[in-house]
Protein backbone atom coordinates (compact mmCIF):
# COMPACT_ATOMS: atom_id res chain seq x y z
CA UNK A 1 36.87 -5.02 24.31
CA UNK A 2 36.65 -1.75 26.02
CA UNK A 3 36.02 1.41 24.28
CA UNK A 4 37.86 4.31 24.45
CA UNK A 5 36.01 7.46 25.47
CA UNK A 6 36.40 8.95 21.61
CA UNK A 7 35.05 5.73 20.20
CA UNK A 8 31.98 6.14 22.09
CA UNK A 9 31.56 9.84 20.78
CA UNK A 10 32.32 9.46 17.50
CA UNK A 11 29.75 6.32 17.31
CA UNK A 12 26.68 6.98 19.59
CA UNK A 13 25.73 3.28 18.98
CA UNK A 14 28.50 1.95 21.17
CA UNK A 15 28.25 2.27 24.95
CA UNK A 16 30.70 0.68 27.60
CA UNK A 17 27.81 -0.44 29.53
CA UNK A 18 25.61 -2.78 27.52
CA UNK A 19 23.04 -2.83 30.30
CA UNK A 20 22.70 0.87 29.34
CA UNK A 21 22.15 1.10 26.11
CA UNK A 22 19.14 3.62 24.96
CA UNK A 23 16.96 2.39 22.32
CA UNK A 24 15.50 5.67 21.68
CA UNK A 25 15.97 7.70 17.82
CA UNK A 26 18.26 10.38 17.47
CA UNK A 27 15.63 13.69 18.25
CA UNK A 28 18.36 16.19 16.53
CA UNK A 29 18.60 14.29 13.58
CA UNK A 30 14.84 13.96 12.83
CA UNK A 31 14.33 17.43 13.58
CA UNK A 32 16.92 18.20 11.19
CA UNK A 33 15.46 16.55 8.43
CA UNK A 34 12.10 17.44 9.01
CA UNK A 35 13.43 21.17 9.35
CA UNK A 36 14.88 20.87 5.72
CA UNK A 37 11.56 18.91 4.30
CA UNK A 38 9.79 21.92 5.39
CA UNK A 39 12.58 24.18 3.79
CA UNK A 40 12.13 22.51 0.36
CA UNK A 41 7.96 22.12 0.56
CA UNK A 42 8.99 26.51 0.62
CA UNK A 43 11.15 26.45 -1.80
CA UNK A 44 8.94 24.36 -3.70
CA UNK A 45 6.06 26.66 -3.76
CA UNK A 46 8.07 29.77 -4.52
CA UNK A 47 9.19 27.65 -7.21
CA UNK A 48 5.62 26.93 -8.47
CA UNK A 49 3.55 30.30 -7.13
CA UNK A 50 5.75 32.87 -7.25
CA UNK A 51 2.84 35.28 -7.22
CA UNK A 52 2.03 34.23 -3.86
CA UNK A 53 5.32 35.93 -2.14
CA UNK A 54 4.87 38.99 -4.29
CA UNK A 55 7.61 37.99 -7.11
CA UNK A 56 7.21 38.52 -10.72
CA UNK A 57 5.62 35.98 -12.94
CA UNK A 58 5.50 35.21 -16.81
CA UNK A 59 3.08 33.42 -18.35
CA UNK A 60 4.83 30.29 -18.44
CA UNK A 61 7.13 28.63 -16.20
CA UNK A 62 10.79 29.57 -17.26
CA UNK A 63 13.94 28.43 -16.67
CA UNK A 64 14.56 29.91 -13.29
CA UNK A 65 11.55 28.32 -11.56
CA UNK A 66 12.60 25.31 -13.11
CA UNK A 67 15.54 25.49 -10.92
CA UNK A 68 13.50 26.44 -7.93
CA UNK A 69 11.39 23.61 -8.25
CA UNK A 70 14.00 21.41 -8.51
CA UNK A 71 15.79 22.79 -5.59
CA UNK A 72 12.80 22.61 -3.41
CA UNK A 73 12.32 18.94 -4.78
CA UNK A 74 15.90 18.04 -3.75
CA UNK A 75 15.96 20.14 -0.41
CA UNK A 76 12.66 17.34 0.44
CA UNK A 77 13.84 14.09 -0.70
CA UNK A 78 17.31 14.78 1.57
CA UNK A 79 14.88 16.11 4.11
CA UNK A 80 12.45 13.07 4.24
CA UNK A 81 15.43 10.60 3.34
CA UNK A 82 17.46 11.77 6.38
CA UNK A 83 14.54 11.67 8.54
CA UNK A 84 13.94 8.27 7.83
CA UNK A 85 17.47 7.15 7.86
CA UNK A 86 16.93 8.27 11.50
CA UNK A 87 14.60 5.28 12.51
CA UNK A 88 17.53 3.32 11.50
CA UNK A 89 19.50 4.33 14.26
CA UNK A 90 21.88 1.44 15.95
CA UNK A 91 20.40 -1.32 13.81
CA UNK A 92 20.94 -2.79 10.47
CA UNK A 93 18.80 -1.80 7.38
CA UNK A 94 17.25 -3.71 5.46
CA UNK A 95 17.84 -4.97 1.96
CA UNK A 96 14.32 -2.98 1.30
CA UNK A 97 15.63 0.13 3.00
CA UNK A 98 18.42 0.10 1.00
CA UNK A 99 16.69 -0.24 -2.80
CA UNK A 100 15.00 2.35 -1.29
CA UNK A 101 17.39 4.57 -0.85
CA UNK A 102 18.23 4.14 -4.57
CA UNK A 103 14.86 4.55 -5.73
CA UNK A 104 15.00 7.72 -3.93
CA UNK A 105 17.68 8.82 -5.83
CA UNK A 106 16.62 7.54 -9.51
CA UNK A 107 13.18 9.64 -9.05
CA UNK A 108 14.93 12.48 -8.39
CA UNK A 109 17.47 12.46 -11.43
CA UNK A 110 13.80 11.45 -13.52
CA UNK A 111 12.98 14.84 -12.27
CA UNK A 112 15.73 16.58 -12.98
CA UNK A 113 16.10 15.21 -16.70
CA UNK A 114 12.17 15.15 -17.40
CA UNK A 115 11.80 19.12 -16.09
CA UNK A 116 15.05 20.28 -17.79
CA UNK A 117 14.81 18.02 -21.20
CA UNK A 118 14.34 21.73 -22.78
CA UNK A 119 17.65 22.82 -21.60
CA UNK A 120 19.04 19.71 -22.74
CA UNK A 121 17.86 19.99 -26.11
CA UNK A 122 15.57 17.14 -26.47
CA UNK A 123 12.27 19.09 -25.43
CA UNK A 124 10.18 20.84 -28.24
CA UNK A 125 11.48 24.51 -27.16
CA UNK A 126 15.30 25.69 -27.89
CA UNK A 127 17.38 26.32 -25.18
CA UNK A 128 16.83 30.21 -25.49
CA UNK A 129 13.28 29.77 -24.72
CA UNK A 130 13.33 26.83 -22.00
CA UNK A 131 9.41 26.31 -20.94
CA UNK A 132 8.22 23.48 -18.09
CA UNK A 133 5.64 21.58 -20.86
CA UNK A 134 2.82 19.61 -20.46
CA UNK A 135 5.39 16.50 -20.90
CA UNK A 136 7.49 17.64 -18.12
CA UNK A 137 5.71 18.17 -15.73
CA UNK A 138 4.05 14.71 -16.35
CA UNK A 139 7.77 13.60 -16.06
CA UNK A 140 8.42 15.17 -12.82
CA UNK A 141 5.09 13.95 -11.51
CA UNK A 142 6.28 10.33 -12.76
CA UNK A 143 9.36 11.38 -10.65
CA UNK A 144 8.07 12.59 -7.75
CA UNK A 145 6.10 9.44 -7.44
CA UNK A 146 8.86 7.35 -7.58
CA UNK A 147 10.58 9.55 -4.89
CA UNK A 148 7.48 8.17 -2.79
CA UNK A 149 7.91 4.60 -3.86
CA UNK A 150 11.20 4.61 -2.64
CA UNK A 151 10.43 6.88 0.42
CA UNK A 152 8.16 3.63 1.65
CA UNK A 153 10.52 1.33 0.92
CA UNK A 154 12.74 3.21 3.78
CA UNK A 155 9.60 2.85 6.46
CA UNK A 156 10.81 0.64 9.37
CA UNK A 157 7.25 -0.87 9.26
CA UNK A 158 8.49 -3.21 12.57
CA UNK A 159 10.49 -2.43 15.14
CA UNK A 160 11.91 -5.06 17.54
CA UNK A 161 13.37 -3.29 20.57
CA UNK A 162 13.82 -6.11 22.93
CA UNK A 163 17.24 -7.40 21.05
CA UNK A 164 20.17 -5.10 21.00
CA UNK A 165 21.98 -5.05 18.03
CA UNK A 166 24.98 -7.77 18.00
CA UNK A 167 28.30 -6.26 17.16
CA UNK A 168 31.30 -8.25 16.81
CA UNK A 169 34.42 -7.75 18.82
């Protein structure tokens, strides 16, 4: 089957030359992802020290930081999760990769829920006066380990680069 030259640049993977084919990871898309990891561990910390860039802070942590948090917390799980979807590149994942990827995603949403159960109405404060508890934060610390689990579940932990990949014609 030969390839036209659009197929080849809309899937990297397939090259008219077999002979040719690079084994390397995609540099742009790791650099990406660790670019926006970095991004949310920044967002993260204004989230948390907002004293530490000069902003205002209460006495507790209120619903805007909240948000913060959880935006820096999102901003690293795509960050990492992309990154690691990079060493992926050309090959199939694996069945582990994959629950992975949904582990990923169910740590985050514990997160979410467990830091904005005020909001919700099923924390001890009412939604005027949303706090980040003692039980929340527990909850996104639950979370955020999960978000870990499932972050090694996505490590390519061996890598066979003497096969290429088989694709059917």
């Amino acid at each position: 089957m030969k390839f036209t030259d659009r197929d080849v640049l809309i899937d990297p993977c397939n090259n008219l030359d077999r002979r040719a084919k690079d084994y390397s990871f995609p540099h742009t898309q790791i650099r990406g992802g660790l670019t926006l990891t970095l991004i949310g561990l920044f967002v993260l910390i204004v989230g948390l020290r907002p004293d530490l860039f000069g902003l205002d802070r209460g006495l507790y942590i209120g619903f805007t930081q909240i948000i913060m948090i959880l935006f820096g917390i999102a901003f690293l799980t795509i960050g990492a999760n992309s990154t690691f979807n990079a060493f992926w590149a050309c090959t199939n994942k694996t069945l582990l990769a994959d629950v992975g990827a949904r582990t990923i995603m169910t740590g985050y949403v514990i997160c979410a829920f467990t830091a904005l159960a005020d909001a919700f109405g099923f924390g001890t404060n009412p939604p005027p006066e949303v706090i980040l508890g003692t039980l929340q934060s527990r909850g996104v610390v639950i979370g955020l380990f999960v978000i870990l689990v499932g972050l090694l579940m996505k490590v390519r932990w061996q890598t066979d680069r003497q096969a290429p990949l088989e694709q059917e014609a």
